[in-house]
Protein backbone atom coordinates (compact mmCIF):
# COMPACT_ATOMS: atom_id res chain seq x y z
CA UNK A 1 0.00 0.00 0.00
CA UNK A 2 1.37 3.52 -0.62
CA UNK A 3 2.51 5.60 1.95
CA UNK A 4 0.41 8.62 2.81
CA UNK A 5 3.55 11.12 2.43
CA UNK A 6 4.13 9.43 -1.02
CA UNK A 7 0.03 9.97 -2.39
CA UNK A 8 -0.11 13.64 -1.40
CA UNK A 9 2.50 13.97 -4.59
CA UNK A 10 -0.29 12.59 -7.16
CA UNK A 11 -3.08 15.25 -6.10
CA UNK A 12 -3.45 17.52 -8.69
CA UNK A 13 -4.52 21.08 -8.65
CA UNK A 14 -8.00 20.15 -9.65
CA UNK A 15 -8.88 17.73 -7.42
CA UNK A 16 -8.05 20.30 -4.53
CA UNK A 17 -10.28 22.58 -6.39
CA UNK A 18 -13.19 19.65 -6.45
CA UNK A 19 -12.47 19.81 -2.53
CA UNK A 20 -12.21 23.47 -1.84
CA UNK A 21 -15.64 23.88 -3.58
CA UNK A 22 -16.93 21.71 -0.98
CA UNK A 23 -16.25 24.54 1.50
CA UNK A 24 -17.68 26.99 -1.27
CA UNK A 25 -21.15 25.30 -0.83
CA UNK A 26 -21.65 24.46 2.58
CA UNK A 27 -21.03 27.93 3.66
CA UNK A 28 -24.32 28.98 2.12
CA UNK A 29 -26.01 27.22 4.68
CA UNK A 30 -24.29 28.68 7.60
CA UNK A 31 -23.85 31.97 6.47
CA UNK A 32 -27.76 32.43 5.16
CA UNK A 33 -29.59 29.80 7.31
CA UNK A 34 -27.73 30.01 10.88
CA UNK A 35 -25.67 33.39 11.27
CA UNK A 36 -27.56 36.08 9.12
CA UNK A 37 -31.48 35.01 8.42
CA UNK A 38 -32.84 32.25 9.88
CA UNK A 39 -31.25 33.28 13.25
CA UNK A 40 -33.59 36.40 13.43
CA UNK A 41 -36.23 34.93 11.78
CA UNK A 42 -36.51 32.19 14.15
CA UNK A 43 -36.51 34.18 17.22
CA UNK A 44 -38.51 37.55 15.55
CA UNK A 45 -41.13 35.86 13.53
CA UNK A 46 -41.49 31.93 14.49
CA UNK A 47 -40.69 32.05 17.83
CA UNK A 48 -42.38 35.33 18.25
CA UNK A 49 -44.13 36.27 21.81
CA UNK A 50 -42.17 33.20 23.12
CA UNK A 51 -40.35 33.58 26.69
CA UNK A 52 -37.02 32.40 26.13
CA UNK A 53 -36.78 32.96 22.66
CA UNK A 54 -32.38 33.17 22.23
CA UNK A 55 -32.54 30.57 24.86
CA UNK A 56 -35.05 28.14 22.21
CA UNK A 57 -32.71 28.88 19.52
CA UNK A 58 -29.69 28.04 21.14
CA UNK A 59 -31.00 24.61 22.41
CA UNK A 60 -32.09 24.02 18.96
CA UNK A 61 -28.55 24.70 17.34
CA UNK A 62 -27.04 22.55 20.60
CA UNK A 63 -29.29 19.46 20.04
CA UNK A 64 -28.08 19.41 16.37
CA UNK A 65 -24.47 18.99 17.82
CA UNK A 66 -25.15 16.21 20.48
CA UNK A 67 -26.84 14.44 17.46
CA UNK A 68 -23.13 14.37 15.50
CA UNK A 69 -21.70 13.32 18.49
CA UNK A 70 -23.42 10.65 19.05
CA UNK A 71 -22.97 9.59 15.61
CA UNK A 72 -20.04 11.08 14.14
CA UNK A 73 -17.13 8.78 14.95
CA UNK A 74 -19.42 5.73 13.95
CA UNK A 75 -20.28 7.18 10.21
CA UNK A 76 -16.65 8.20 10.39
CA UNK A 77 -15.53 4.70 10.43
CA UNK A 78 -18.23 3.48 8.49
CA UNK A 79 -17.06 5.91 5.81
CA UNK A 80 -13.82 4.75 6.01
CA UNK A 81 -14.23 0.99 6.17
CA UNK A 82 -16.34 1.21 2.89
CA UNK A 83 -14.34 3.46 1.03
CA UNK A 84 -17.54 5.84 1.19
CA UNK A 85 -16.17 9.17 2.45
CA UNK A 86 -17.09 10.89 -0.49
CA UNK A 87 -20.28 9.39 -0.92
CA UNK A 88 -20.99 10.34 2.37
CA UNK A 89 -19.75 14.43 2.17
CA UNK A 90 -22.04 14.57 -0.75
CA UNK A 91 -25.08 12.83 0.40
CA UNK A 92 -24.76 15.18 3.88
CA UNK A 93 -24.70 17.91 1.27
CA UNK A 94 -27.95 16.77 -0.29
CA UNK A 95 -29.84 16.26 3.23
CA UNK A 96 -29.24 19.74 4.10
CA UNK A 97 -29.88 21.17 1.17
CA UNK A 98 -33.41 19.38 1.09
CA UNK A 99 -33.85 20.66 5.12
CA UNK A 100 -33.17 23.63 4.27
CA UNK A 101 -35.45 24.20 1.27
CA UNK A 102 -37.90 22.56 3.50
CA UNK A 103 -37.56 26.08 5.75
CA UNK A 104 -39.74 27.76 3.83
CA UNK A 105 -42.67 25.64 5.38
CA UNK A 106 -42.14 27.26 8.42
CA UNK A 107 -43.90 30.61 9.52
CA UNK A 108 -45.07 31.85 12.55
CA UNK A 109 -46.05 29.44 15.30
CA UNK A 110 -43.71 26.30 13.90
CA UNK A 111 -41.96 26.08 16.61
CA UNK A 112 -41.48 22.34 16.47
CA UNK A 113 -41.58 21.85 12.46
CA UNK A 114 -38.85 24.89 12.41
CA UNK A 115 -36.41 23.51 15.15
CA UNK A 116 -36.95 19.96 13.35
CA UNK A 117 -35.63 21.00 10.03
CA UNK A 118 -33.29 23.05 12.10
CA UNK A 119 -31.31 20.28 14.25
CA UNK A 120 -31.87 18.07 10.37
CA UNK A 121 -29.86 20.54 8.31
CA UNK A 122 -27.24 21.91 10.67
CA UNK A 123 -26.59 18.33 12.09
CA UNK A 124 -26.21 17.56 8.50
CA UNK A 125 -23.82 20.55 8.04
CA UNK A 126 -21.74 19.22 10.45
CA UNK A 127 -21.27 15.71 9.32
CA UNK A 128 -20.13 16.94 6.18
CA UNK A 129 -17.53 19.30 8.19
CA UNK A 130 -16.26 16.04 9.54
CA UNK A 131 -15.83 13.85 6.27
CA UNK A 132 -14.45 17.29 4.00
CA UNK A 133 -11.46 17.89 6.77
CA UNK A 134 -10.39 14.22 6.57
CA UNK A 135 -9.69 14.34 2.88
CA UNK A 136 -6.80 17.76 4.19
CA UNK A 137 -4.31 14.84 5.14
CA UNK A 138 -4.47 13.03 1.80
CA UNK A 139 -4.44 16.28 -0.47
CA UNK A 140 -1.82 18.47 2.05
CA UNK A 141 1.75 17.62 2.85
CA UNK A 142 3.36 19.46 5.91
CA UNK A 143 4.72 21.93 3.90
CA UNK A 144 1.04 23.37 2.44
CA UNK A 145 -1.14 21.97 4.75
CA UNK A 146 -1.84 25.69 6.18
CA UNK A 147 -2.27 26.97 2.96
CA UNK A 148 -4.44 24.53 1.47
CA UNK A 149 -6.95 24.81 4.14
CA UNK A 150 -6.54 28.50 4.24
CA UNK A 151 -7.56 27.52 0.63
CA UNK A 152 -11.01 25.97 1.69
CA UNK A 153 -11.63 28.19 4.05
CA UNK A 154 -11.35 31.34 1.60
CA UNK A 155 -13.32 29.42 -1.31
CA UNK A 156 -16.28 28.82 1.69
CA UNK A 157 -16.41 32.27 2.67
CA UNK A 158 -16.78 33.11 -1.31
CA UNK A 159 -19.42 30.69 -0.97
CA UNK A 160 -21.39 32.61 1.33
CA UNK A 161 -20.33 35.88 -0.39
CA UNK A 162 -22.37 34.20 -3.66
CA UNK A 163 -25.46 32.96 -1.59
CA UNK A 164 -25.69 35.95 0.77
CA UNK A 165 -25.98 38.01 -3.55
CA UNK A 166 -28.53 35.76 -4.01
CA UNK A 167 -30.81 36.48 -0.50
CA UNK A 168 -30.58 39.96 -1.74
CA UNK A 169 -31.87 39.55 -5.29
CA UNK A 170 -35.00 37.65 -4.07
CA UNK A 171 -35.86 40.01 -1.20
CA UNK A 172 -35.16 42.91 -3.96
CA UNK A 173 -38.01 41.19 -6.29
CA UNK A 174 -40.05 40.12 -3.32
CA UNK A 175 -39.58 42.52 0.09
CA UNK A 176 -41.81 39.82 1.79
CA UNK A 177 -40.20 36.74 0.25
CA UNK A 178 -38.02 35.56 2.97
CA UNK A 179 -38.92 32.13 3.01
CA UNK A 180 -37.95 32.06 -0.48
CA UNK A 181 -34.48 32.62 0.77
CA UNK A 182 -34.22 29.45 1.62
CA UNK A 183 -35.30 27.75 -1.23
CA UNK A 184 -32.75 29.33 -3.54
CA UNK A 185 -30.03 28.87 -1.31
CA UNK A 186 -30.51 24.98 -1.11
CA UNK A 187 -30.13 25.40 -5.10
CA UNK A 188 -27.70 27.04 -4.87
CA UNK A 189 -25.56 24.38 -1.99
CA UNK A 190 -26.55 21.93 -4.66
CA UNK A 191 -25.58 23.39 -7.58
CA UNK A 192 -21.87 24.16 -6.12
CA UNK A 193 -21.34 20.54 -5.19
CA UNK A 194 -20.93 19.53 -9.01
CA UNK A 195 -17.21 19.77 -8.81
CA UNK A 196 -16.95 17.67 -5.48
CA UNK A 197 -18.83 15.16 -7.35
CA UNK A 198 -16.72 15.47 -10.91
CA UNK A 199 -13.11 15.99 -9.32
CA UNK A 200 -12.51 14.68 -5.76
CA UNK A 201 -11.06 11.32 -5.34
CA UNK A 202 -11.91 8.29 -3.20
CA UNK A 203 -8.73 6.49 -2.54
CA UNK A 204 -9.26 4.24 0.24
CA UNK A 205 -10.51 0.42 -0.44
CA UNK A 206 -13.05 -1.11 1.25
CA UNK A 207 -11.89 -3.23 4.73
CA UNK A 208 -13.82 -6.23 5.49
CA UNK A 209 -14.81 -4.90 9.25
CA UNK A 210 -18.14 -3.02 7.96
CA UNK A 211 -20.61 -4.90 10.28
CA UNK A 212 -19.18 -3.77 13.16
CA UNK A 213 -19.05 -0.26 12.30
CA UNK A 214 -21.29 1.19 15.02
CA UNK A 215 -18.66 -0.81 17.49
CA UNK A 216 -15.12 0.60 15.70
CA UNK A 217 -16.68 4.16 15.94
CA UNK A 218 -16.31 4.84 19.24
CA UNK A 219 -13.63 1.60 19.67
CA UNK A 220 -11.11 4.80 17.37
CA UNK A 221 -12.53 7.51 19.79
CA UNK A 222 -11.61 5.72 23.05
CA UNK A 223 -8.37 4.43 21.56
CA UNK A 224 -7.39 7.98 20.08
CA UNK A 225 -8.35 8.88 23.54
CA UNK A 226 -6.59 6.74 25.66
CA UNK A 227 -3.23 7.51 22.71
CA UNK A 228 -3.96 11.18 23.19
CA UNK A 229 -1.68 11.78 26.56
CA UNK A 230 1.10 10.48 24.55
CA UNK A 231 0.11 13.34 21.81
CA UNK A 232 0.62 15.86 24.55
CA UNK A 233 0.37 19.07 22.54
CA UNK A 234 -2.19 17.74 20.23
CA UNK A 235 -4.09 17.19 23.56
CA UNK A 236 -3.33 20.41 24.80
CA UNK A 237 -4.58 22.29 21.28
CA UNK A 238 -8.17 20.36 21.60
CA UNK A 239 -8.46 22.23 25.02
CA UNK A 240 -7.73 25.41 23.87
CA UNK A 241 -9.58 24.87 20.55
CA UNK A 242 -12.82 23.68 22.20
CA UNK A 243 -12.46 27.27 24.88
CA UNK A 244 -11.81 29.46 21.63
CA UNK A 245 -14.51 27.54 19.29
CA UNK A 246 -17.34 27.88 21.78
CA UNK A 247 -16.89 31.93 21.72
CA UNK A 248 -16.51 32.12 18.12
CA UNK A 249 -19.89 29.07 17.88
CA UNK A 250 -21.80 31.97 20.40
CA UNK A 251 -21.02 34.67 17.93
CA UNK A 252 -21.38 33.38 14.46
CA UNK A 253 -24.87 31.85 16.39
CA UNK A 254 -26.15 34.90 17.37
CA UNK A 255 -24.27 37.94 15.42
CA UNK A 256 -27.44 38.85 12.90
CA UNK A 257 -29.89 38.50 15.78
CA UNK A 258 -27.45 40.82 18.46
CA UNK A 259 -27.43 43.47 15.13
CA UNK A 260 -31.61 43.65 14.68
CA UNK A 261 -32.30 43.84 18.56
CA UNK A 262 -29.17 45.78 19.69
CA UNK A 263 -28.39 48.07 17.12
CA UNK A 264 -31.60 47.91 14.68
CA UNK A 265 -30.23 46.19 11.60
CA UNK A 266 -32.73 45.31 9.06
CA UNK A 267 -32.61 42.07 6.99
CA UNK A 268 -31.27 43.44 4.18
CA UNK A 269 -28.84 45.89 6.46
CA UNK A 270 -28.02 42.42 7.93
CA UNK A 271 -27.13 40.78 4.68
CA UNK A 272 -24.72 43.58 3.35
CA UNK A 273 -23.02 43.77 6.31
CA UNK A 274 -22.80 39.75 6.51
CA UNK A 275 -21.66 40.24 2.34
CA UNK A 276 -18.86 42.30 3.27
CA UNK A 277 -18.01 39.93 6.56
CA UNK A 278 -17.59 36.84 3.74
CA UNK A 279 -14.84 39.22 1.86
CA UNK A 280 -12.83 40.04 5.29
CA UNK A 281 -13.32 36.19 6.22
CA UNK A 282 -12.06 34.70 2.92
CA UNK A 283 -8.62 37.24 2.91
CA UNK A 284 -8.11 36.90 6.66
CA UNK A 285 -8.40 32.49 5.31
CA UNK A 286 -5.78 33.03 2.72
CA UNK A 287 -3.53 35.31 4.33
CA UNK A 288 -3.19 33.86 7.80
CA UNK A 289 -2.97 30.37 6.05
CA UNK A 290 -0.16 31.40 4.10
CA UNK A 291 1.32 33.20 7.59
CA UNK A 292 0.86 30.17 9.39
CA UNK A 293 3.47 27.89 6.80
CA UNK A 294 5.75 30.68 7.08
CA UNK A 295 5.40 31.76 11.16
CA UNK A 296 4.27 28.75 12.72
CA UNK A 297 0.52 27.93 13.48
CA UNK A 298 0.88 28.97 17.54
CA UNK A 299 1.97 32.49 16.54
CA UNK A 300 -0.90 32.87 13.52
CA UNK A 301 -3.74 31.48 16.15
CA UNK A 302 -2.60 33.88 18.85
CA UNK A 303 -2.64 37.12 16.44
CA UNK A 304 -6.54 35.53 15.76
CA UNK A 305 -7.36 34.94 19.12
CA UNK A 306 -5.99 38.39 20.14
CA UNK A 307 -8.43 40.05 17.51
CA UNK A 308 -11.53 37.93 18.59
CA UNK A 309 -10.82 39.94 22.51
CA UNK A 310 -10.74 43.41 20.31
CA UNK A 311 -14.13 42.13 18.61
CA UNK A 312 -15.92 41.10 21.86
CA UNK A 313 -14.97 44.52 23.59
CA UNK A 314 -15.74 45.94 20.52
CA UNK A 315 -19.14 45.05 20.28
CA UNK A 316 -19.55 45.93 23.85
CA UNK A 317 -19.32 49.59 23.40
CA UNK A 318 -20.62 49.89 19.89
CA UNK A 319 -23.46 52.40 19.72
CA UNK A 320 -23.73 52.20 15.56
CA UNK A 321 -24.00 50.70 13.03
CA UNK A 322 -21.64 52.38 11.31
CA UNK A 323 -18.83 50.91 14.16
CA UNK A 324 -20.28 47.63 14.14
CA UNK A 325 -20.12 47.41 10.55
CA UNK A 326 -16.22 47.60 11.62
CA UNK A 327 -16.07 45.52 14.59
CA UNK A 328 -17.73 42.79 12.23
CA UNK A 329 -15.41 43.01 10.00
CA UNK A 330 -12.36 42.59 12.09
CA UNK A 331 -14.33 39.35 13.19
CA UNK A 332 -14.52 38.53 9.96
CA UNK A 333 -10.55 38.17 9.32
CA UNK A 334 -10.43 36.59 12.55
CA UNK A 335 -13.10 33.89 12.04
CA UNK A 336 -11.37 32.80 8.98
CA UNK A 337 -7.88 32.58 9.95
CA UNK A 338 -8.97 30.59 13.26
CA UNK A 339 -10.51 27.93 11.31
CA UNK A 340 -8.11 27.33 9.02
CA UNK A 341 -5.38 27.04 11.12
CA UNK A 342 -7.32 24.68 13.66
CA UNK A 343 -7.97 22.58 11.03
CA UNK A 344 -4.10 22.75 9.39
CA UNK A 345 -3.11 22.09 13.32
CA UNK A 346 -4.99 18.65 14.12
CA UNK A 347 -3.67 17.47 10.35
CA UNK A 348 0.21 18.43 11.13
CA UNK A 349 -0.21 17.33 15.08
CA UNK A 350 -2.16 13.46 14.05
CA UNK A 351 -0.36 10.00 13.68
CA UNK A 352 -0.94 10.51 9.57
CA UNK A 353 -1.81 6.86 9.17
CA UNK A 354 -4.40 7.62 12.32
CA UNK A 355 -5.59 11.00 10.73
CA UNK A 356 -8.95 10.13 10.39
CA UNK A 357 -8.87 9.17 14.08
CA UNK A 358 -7.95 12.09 15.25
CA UNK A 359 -10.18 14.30 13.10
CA UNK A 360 -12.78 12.24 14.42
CA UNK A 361 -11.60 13.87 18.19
CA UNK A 362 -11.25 16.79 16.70
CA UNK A 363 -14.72 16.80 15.62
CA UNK A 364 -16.11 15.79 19.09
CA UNK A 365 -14.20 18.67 20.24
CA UNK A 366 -15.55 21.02 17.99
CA UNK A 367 -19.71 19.74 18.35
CA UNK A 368 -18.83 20.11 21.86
CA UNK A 369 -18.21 23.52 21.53
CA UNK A 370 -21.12 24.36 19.14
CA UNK A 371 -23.30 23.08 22.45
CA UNK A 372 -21.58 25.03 24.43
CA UNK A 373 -20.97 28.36 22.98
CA UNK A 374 -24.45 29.18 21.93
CA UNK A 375 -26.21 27.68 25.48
CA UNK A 376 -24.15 29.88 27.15
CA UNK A 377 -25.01 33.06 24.85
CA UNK A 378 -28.60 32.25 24.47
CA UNK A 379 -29.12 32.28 28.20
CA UNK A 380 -26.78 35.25 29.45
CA UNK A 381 -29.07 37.01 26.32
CA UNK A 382 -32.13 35.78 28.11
CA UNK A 383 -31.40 36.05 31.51
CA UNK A 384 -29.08 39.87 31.16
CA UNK A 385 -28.82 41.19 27.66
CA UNK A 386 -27.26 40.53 24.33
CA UNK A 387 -24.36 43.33 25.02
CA UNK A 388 -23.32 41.51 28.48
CA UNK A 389 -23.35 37.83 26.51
CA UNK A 390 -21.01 39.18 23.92
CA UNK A 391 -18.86 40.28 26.28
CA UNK A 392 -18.92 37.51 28.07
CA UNK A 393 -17.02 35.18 25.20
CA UNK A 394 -14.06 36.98 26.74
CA UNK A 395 -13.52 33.97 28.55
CA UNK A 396 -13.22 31.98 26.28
CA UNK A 397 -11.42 33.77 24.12
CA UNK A 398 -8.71 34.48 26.63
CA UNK A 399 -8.40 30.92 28.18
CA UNK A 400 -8.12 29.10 24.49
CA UNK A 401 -4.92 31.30 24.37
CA UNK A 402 -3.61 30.71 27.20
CA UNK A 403 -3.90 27.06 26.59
CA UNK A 404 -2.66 27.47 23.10
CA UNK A 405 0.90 29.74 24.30
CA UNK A 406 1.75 25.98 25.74
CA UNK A 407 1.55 24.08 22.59
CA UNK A 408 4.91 23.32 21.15
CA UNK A 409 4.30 22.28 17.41
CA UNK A 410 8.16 21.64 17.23
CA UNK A 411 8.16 18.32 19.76
């Protein structure tokens, strides 16, 4: 069997293309469905006249997450036992494309239909998350692995950039055709998949273990567990990545709905400002990716991490929209260089015969922080205000670097 070191010199240029687009299409869901208008929508309009509303909308986007817990590592496996990863990315595509579409069944007083196709789509989402960072080790080496995620990253953001053009044509031919929204977009995740399907290899063969797949699931998650001491900084990133991920999950939940109630923002306010976010997030991708090959991932994530403490005081204190328009743009070139270089971290810092192991941790790491994060922003909204919950992600910001100063990438 080839040696992973010695495959990563047959990918071509295309098929990390194929992949990248992958990125490119799946940000339409969480840039139009979860951050910029479903999030209001759900809470304004559905969930209207409910106590509790930020609170309901954060359990909603939390039960989605304990959902690819549960079942994350298992499908991981089974996706790799069958030689099915790919099959798998696209058919997550597909369900939440059809959830989403499905939104625009959903109106005021469907509570329970709208959380449904919720926890459906963005669970969905999130498998697919999973299965498209697995393919990094096979198409990356050590030398471009920050750069070709930083890659991904920048082509998702463009992604949402495209769909977020979209939103605004429909609600420019129909001011009242929201819902609508939602149906286009799923076209348009759809649509952007074509070159996932046409140029992104499978190169694993099937393994005869597939009836126990439910059983070697969480058999790699306890074993990458019980290995993961001996992967000390590896061990030590997860701790700080699940602190820092949980205050960017709060914001990215709940930035649209903090802009309508806090500072008055108006859908379509909400989806240029969100537009020019997608611009900030894709150059921040590409330039701290290419940063982090050249000045080492700690440093890159720190100068991230150190922005997302200016964009939580930031918000604070802003009194316009003219300043948050701004402050969301500095979070924009922070959320995209803190993804990408998590995601180039866990591929240099795995066993690369074990990578899809590890990713699997990484993913529990990461669901575990899109619980967290939003709970903990939905009810400080609740219970205080929106201003004081922002704030709060201070702590996590500032403990996921102080965690991440200790990593040594070097050892």
């Amino acid at each position: 069997m080839d040696h992973p070191l010695r495959r990563t010199s047959l990918v071509r240029k295309r098929e990390i293309f194929g992949w990248c687009c992958y990125d490119f299409a799946n940000s339409a869901f969480i840039t139009v469905v979860i951050t910029v208008v479903y999030g209001p929508y759900f809470t304004g309009v559905v969930a209207a006249g409910w106590a509790g509303a930020n609170t309901l909308w954060s359990v909603t986007l939390a039960a989605s997450q304990v959902v690819v817990m549960v079942f994350g590592p298992a499908l991981g496996v089974l996706a790799d036992v069958t030689a099915s990863k790919k099959r798998f990315l696209l058919s997550m595509m597909w369900v939440c494309s059809a959830a989403t579409a499905a939104l625009w069944l959903t109106g005021p007083g469907t509570v329970a239909l709208a959380a449904g196709l919720v926890i459906v789509a963005y669970a969905a989402f999130s498998f697919g998350e999973n299965f498209c960072a697995s393919f990094l080790s096979e198409l990356s080496t050590p030398a471009n692995c920050g750069r070709i995620s930083g890659y991904g990253w920048s082509f998702g953001y463009l992604g949402g950039l495209g769909a977020l053009g979209l939103a605004m044509l429909v609600l420019s031919v129909a001011p009242d055709g929201v819902r609508w929204v939602f149906v286009v977009t799923a076209l348009f995740m759809v649509a952007a998949t074509l070159p996932v399907l046409l140029l992104l290899r499978e190169r694993k063969q099937p393994e005869p273990q597939m009836a126990r797949w439910w059983q070697l699931g969480w058999e790699s998650v306890l074993r990458a567990a019980r290995d993961l001491p001996q992967h000390r900084d590896l061990l030590r990133f997860f701790w700080a990545f699940l602190l820092y991920m949980s205050g960017l999950g709060a914001v990215v939940a709940f930035a649209a709905i903090y802009s309508a109630e806090a500072l008055g923002f108006t859908t379509g306010e909400n989806l240029v400002l969100f537009a020019s976010l997608q611009v900030s997030s894709a150059l921040g991708a590409l330039a701290f990716g290419w940063w982090q090959d050249r000045a080492g991932s700690v440093n890159m994530l720190t100068a991230a991490l150190l922005l997302w403490c200016l964009v939580a005081v930031g918000a604070y204190f802003c009194q316009t929209k003219e300043m948050f328009f701004l402050v969301g743009n500095v979070a924009g070139l922070a959320i995209g260089s803190c993804q990408a270089g998590s995601r180039a971290v866990v591929s240099l810092l795995s066993p690369r015969e074990r990578a899809a192991e590890f990713f699997g941790f990484w993913g529990v790491f990461g669901k575990l922080a899109a619980v967290v994060g939003p709970l903990f922003m939905g009810v400080l909204a609740d219970v205080f205000d929106l201003r004081v919950a922002v704030l709060a992600t201070l702590v996590f910001f500032v403990g996921g670097l102080i965690i991440l100063r200790g990593v040594r990438m070097e050892r």
